[in-house]
N, C-alpha and C. Protein backbone atom coordinates (compact mmCIF):
# COMPACT_ATOMS: atom_id res chain seq x y z
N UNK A 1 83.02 108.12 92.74
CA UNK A 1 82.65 108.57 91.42
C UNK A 1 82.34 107.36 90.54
N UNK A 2 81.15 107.22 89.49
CA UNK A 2 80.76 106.28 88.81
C UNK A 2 81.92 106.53 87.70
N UNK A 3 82.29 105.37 87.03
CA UNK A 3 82.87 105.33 85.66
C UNK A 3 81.83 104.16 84.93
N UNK A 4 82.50 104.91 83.37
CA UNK A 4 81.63 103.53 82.52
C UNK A 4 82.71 102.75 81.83
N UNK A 5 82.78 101.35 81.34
CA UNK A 5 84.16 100.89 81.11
C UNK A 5 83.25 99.69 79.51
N UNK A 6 83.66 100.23 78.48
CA UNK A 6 83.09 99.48 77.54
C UNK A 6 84.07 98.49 77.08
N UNK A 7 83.47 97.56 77.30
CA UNK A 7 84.65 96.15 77.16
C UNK A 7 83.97 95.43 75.46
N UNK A 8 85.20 95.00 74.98
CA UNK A 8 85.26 95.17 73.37
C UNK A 8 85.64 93.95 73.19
N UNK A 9 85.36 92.80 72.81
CA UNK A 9 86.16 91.48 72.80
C UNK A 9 86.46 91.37 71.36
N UNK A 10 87.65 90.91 70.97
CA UNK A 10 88.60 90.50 69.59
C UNK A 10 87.92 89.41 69.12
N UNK A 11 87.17 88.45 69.72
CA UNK A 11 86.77 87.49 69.19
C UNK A 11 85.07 87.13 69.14
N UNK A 12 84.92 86.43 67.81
CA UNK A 12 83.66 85.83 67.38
C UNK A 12 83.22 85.02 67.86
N UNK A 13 84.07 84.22 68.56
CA UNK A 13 83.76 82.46 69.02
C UNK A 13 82.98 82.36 70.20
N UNK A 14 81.95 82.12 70.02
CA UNK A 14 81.03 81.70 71.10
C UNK A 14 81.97 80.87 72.07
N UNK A 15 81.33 81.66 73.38
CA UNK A 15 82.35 81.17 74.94
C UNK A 15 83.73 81.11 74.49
N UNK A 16 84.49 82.26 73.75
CA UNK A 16 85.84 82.30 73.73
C UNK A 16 86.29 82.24 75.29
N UNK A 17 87.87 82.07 75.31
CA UNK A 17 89.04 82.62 76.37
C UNK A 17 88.48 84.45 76.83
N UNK A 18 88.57 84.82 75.61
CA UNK A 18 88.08 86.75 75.84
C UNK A 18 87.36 87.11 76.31
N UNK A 19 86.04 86.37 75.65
CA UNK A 19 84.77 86.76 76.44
C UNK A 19 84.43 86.13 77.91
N UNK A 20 85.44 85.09 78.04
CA UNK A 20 85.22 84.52 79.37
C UNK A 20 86.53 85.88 80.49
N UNK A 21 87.28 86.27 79.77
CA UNK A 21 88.35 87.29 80.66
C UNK A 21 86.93 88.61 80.58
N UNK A 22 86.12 89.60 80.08
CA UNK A 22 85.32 90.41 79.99
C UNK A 22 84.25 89.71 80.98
N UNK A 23 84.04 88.33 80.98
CA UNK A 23 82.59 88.19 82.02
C UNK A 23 83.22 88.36 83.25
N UNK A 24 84.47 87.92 83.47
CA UNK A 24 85.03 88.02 84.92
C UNK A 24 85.14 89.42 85.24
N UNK A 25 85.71 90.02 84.80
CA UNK A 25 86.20 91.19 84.36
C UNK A 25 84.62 92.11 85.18
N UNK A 26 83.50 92.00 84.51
CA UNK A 26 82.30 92.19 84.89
C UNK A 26 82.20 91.90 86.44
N UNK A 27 82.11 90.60 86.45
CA UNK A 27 81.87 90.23 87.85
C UNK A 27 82.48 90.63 89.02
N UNK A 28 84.45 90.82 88.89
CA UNK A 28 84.86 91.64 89.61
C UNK A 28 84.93 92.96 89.93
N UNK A 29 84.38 94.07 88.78
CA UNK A 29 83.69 95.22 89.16
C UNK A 29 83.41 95.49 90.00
N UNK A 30 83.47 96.57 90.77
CA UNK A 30 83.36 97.12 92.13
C UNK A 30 81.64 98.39 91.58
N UNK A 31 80.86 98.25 92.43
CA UNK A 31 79.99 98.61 92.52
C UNK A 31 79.87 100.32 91.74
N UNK A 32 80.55 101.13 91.51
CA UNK A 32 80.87 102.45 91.23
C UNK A 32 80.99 102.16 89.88
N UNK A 33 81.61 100.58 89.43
CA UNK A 33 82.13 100.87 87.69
C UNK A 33 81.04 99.76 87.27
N UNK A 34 80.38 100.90 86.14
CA UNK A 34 79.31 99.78 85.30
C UNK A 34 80.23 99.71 83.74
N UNK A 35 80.01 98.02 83.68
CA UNK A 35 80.52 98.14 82.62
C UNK A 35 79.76 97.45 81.31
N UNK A 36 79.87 97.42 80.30
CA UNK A 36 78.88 97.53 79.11
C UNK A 36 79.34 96.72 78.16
N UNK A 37 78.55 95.30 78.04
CA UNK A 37 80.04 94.56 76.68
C UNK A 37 79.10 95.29 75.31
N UNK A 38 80.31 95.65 74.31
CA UNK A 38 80.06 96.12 72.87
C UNK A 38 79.47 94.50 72.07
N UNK A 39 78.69 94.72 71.50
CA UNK A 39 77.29 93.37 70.86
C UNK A 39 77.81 93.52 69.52
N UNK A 40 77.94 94.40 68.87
CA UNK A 40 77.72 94.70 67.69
C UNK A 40 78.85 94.58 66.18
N UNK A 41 80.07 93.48 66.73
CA UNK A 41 80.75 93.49 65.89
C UNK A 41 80.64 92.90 64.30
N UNK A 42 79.68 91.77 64.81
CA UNK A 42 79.71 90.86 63.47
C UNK A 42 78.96 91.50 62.77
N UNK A 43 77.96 92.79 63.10
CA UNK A 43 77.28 93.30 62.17
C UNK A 43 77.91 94.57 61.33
N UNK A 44 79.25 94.88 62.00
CA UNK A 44 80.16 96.06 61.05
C UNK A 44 80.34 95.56 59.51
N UNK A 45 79.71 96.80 58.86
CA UNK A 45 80.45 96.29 57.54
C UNK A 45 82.23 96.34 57.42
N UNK A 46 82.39 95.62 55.92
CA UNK A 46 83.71 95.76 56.01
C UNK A 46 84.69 97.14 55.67
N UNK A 47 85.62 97.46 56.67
CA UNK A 47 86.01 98.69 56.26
C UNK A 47 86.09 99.19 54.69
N UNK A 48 85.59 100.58 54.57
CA UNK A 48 85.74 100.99 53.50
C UNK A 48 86.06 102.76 53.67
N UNK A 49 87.52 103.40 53.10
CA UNK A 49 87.36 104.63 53.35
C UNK A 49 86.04 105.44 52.68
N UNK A 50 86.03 104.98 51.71
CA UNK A 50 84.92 106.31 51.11
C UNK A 50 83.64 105.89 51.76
N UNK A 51 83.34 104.94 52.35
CA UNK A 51 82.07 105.34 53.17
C UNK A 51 82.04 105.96 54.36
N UNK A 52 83.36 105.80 55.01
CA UNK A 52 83.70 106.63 56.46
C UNK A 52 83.33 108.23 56.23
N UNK A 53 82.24 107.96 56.35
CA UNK A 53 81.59 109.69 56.41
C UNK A 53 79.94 110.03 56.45
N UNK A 54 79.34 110.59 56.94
CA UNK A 54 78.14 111.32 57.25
C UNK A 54 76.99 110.80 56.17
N UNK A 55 76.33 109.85 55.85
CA UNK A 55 75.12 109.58 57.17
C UNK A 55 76.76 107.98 56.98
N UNK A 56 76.78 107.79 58.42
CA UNK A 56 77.37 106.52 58.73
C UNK A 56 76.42 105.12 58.44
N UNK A 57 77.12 103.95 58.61
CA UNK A 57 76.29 102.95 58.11
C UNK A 57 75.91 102.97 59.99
N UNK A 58 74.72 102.58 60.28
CA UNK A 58 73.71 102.49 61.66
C UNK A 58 75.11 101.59 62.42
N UNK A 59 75.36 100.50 62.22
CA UNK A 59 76.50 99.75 63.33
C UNK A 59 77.45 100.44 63.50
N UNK A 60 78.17 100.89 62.42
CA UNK A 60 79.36 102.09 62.72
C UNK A 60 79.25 103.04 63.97
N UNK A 61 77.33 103.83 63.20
CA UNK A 61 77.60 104.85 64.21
C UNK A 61 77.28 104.47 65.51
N UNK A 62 76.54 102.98 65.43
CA UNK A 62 76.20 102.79 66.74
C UNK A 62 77.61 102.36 67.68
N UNK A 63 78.69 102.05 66.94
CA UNK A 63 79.57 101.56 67.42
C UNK A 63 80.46 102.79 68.25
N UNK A 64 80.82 103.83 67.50
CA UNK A 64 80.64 104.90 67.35
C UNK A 64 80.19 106.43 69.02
N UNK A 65 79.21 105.37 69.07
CA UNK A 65 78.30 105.96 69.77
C UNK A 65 78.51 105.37 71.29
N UNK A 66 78.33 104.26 71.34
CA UNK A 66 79.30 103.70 72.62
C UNK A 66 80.49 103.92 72.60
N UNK A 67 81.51 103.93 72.41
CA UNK A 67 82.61 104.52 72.40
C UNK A 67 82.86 105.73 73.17
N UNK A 68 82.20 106.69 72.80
CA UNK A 68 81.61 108.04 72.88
C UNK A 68 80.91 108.13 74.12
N UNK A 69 80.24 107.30 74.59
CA UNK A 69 80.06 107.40 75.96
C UNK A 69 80.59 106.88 77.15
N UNK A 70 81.27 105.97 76.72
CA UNK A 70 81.65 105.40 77.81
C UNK A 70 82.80 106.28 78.06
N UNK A 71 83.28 105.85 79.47
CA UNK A 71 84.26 106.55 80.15
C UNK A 71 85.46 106.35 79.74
N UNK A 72 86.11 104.84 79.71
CA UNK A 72 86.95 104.19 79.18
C UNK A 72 87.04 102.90 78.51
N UNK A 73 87.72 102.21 77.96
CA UNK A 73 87.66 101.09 76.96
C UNK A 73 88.47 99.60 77.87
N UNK A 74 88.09 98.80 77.82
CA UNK A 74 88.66 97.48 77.63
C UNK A 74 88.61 96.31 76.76
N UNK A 75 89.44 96.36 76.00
CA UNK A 75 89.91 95.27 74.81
C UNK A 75 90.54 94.03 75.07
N UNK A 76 89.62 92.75 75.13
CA UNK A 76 89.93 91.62 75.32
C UNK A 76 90.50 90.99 73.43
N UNK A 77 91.22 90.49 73.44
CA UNK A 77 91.53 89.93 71.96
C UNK A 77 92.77 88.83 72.03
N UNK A 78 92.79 88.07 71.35
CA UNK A 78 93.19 86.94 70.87
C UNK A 78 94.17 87.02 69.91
N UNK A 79 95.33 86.13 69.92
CA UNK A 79 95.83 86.43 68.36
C UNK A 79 95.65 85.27 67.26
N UNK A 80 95.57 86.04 66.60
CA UNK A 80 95.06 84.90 64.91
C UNK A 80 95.88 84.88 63.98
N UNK A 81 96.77 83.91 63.47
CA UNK A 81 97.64 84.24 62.63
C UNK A 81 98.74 85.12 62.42
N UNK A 82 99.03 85.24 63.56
CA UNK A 82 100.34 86.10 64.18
C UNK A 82 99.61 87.68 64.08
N UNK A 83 98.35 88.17 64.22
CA UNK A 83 97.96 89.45 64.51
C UNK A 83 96.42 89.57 65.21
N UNK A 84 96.23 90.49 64.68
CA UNK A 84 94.65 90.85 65.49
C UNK A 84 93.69 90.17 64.44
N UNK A 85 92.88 89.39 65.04
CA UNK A 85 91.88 88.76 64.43
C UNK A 85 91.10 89.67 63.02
N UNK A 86 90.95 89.37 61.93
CA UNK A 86 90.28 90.27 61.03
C UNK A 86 88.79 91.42 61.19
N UNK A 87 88.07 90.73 61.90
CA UNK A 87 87.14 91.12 62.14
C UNK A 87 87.66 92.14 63.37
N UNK A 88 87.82 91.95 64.37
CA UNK A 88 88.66 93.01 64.99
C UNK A 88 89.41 94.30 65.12
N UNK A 89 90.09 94.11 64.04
CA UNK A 89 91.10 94.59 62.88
C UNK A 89 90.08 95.59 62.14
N UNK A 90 88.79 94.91 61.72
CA UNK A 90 87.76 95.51 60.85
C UNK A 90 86.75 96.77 61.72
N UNK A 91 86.56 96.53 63.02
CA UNK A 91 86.52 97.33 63.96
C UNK A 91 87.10 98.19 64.54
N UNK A 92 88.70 98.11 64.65
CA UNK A 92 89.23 99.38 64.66
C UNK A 92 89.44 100.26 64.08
N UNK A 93 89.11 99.67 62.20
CA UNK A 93 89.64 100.35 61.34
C UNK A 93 88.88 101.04 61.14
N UNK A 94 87.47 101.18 61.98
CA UNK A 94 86.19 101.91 61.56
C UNK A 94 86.46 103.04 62.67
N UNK A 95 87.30 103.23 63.83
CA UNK A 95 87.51 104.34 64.81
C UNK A 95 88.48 104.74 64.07
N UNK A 96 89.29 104.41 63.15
CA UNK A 96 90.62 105.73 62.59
C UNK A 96 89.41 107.04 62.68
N UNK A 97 88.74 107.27 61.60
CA UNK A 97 88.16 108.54 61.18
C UNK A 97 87.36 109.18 62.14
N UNK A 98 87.17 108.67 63.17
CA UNK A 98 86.52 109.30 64.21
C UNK A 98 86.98 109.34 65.22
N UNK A 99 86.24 110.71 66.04
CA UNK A 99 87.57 111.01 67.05
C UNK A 99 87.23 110.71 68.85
N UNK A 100 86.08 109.33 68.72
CA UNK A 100 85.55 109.28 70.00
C UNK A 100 86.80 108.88 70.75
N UNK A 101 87.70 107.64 70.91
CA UNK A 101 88.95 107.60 71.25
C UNK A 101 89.98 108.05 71.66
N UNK A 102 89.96 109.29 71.05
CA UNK A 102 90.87 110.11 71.22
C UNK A 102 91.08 110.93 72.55
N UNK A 103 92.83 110.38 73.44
CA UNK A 103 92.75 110.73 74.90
C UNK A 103 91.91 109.99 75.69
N UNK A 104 91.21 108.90 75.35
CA UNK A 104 90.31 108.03 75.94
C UNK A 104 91.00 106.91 76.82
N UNK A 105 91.13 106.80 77.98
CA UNK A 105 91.55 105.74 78.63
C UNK A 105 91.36 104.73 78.07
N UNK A 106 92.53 103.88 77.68
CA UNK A 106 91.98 102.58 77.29
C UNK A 106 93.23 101.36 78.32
N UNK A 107 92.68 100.09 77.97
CA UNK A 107 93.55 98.55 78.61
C UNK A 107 92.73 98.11 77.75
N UNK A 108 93.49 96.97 77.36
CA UNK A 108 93.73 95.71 76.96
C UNK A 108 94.39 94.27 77.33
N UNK A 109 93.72 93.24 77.24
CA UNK A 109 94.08 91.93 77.81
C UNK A 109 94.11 90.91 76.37
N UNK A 110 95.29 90.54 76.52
CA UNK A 110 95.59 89.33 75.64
C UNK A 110 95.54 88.07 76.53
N UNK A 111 94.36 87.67 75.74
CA UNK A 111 94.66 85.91 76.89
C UNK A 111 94.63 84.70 75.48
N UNK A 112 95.79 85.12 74.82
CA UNK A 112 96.67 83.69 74.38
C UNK A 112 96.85 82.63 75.02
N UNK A 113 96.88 81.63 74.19
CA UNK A 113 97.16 80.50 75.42
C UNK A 113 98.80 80.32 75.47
N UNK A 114 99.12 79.76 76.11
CA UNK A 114 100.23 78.91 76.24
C UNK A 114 101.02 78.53 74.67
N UNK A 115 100.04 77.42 73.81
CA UNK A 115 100.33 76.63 72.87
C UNK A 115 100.80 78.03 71.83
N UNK A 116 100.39 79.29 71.89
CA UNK A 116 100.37 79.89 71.07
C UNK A 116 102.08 80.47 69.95
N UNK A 117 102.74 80.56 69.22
CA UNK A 117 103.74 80.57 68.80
C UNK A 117 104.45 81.92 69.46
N UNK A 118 103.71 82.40 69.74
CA UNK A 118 104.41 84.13 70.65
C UNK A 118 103.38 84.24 71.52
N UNK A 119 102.91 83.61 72.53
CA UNK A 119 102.31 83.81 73.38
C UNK A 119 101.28 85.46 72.88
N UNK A 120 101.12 85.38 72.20
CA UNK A 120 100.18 86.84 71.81
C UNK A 120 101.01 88.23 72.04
N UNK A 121 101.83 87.62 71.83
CA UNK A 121 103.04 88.97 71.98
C UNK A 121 102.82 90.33 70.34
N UNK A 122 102.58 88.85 69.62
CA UNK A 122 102.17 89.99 67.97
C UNK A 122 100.89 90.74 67.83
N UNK A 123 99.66 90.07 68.38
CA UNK A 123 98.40 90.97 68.63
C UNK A 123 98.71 91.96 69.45
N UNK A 124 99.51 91.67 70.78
CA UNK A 124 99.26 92.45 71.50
C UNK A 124 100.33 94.15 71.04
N UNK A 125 101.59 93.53 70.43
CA UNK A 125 102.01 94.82 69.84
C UNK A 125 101.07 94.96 68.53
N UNK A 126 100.22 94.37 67.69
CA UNK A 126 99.54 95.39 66.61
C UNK A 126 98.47 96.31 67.48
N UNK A 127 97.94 96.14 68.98
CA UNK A 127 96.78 96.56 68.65
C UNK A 127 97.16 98.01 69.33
N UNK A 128 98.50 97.67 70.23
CA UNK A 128 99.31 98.93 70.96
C UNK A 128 99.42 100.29 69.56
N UNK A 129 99.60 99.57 68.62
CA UNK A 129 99.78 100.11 67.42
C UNK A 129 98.75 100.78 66.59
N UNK A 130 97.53 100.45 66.54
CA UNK A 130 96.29 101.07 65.78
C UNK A 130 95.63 101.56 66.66
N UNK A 131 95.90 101.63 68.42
CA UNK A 131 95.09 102.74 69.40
C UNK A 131 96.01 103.98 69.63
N UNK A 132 97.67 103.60 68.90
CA UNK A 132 98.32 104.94 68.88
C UNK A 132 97.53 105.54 67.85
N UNK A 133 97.29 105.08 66.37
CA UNK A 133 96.83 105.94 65.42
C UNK A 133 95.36 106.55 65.67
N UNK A 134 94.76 106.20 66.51
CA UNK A 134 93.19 106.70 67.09
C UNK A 134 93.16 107.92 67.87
N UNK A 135 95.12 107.95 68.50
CA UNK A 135 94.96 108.91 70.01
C UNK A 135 94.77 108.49 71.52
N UNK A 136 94.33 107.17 71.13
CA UNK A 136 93.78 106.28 72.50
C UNK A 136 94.88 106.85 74.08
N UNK A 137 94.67 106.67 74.61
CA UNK A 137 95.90 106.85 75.95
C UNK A 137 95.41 105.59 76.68
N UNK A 138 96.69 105.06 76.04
CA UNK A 138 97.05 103.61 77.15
C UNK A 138 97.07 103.78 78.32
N UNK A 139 96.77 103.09 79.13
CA UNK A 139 96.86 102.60 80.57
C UNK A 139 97.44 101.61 80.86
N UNK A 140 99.05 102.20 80.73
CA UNK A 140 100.19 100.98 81.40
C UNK A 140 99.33 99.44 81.70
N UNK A 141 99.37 100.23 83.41
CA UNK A 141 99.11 99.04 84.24
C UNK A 141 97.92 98.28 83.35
N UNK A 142 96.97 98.45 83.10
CA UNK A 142 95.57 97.86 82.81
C UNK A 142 96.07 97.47 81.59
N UNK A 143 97.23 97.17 80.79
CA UNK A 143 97.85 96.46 79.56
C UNK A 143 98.24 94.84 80.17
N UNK A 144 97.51 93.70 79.72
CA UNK A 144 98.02 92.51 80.25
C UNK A 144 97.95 91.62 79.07
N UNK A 145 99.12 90.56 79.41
CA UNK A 145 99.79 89.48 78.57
C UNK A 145 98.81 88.17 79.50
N UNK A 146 97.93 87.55 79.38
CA UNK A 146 97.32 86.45 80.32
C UNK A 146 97.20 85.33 79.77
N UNK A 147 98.16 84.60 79.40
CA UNK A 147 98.00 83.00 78.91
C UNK A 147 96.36 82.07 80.02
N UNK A 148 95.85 81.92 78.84
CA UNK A 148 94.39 80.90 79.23
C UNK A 148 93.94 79.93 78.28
N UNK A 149 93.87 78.99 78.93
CA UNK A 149 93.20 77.95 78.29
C UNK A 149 91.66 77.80 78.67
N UNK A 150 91.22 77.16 77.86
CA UNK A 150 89.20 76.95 77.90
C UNK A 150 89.39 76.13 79.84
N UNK A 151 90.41 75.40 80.11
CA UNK A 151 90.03 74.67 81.58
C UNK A 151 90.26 75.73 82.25
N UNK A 152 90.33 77.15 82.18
CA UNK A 152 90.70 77.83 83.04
C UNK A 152 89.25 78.66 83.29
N UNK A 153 88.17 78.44 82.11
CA UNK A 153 86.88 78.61 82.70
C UNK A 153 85.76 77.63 83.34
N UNK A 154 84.80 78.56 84.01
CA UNK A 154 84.63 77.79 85.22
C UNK A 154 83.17 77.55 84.17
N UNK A 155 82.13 76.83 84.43
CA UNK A 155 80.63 76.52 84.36
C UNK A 155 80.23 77.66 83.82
N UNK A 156 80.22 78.65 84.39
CA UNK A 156 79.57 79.90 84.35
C UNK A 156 79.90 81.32 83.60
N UNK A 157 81.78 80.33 82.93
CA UNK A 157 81.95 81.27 81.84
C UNK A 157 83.06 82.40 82.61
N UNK A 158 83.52 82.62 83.82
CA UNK A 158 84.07 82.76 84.65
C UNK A 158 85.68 82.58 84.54
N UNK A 159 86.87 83.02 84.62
CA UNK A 159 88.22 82.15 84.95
C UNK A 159 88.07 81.69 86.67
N UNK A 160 88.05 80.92 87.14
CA UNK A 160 88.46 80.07 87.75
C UNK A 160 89.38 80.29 88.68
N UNK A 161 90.80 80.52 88.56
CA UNK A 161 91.91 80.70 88.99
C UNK A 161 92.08 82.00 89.72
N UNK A 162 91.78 82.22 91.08
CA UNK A 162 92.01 83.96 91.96
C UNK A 162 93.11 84.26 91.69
N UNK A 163 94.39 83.88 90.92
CA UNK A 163 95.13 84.65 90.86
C UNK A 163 95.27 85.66 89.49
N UNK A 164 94.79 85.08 88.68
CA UNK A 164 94.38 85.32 87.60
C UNK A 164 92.89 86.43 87.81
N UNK A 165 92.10 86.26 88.21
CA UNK A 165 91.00 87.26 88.72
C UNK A 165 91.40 88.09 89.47
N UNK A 166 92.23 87.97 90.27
CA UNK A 166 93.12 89.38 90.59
C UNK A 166 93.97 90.16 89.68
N UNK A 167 94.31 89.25 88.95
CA UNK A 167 95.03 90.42 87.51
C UNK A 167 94.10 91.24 87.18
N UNK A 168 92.79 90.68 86.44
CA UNK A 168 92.03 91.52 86.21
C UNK A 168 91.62 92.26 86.46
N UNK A 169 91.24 92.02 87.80
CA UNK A 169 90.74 93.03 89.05
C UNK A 169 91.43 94.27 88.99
N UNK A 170 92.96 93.76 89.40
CA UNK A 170 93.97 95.21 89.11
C UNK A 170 94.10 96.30 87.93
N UNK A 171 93.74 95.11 86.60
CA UNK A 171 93.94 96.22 85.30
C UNK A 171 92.39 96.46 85.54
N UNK A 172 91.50 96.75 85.77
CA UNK A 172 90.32 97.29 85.81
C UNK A 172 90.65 98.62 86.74
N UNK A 173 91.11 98.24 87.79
CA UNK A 173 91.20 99.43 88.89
C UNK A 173 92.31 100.25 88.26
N UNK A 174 93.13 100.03 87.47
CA UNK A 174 93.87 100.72 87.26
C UNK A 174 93.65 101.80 85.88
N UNK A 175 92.47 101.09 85.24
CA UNK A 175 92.02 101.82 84.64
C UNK A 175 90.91 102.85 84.72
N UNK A 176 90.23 102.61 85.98
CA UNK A 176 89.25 103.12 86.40
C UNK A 176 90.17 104.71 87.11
N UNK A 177 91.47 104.31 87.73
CA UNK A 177 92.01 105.16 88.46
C UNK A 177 92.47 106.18 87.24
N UNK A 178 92.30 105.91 86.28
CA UNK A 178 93.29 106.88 85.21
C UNK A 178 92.17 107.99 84.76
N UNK A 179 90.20 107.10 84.54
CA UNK A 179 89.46 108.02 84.57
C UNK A 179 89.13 108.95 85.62
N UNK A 180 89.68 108.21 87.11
CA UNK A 180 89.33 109.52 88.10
C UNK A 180 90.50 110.83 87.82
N UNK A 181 91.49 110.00 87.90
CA UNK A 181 92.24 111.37 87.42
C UNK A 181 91.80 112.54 86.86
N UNK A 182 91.89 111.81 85.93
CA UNK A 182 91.22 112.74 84.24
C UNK A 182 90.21 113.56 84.92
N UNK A 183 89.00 113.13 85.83
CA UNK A 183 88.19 114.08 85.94
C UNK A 183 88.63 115.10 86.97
N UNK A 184 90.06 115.04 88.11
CA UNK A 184 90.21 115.70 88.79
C UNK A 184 91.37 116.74 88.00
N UNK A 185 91.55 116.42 86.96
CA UNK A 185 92.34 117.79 86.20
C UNK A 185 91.80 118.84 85.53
């Protein structure tokens, strides 16, 4: 069975840690799961309730709109200042009012580094926290804590390290296994 797996990265920074865990992430994909990175963050406006509503601003709904199709979610993110990066933060706050999320398989990967003051222990409980208020349905296994540093990518943007690409590997499959479920109930 095909799944679709829309991978969401927390961060802005050209060739982050995140976006280098989402390219691998990609690459180890097994032929059945296509997966789709979300483009469109820096162009969200900034949350605002009274605009959260019908005609949407175009990035919202486009945001919105992937969401909505894909099968399930993967959230790469970083922590910034002991939480979820703002802009990030500014992106989820645009799925409260809408209900694509909702019961939606999701994982998430924190790849903090090392140096970090809580190893990303505080992003990773806020964001456990604003996909409860969406409805999201976590996927245990496919939830990872992955300390990385920039030497841990390869040339190509890649991690480097097979043991570490087997983490991934696993929270992918394990999230992929939660959408077969779902469709056999």
């Amino acid at each position: 069975m095909q799944s679709t797996v829309l991978l969401i990265n927390g961060s802005l920074r050209d060739g982050s840690v995140n976006a280098a865990v989402l390219k691998t992430l990609q690459h180890v994909a097994p032929d059945l799961v296509i997966t789709s990175a979300y483009e469109g963050m820096s162009q969200l406006p900034h949350f605002n309730p009274d605009h959260d509503h019908a005609p949407l601003d175009l990035s919202v709904a486009r945001l919105r709109h992937e969401i909505a199709q894909a099968d399930a979610l993967m959230f790469c993110t970083p922590e910034y200042a002991g939480g979820l990066p703002g802009s990030f933060k500014n992106l989820l706050d645009w799925t409260v009012g809408g209900i694509e999320m909702d019961q939606k398989p999701v994982g998430y990967i924190n790849a903090s580094s090392l140096s970090a003051p809580t190893g990303g222990e505080d992003a990773y409980g806020s964001l456990r926290k604003v996909l409860g208020y969406v409805g999201a349905r976590l996927v245990e296994p496919a939830c990872l804590r992955i300390p990385l540093s920039r030497r841990d990518i390869d040339p190509f943007g890649i991690i480097a390290d097979s043991a570490i690409r087997l983490k991934i590997a696993s929270a992918l499959a394990e999230l992929v296994n939660a959408v077969v479920q779902d469709s056999v109930i």
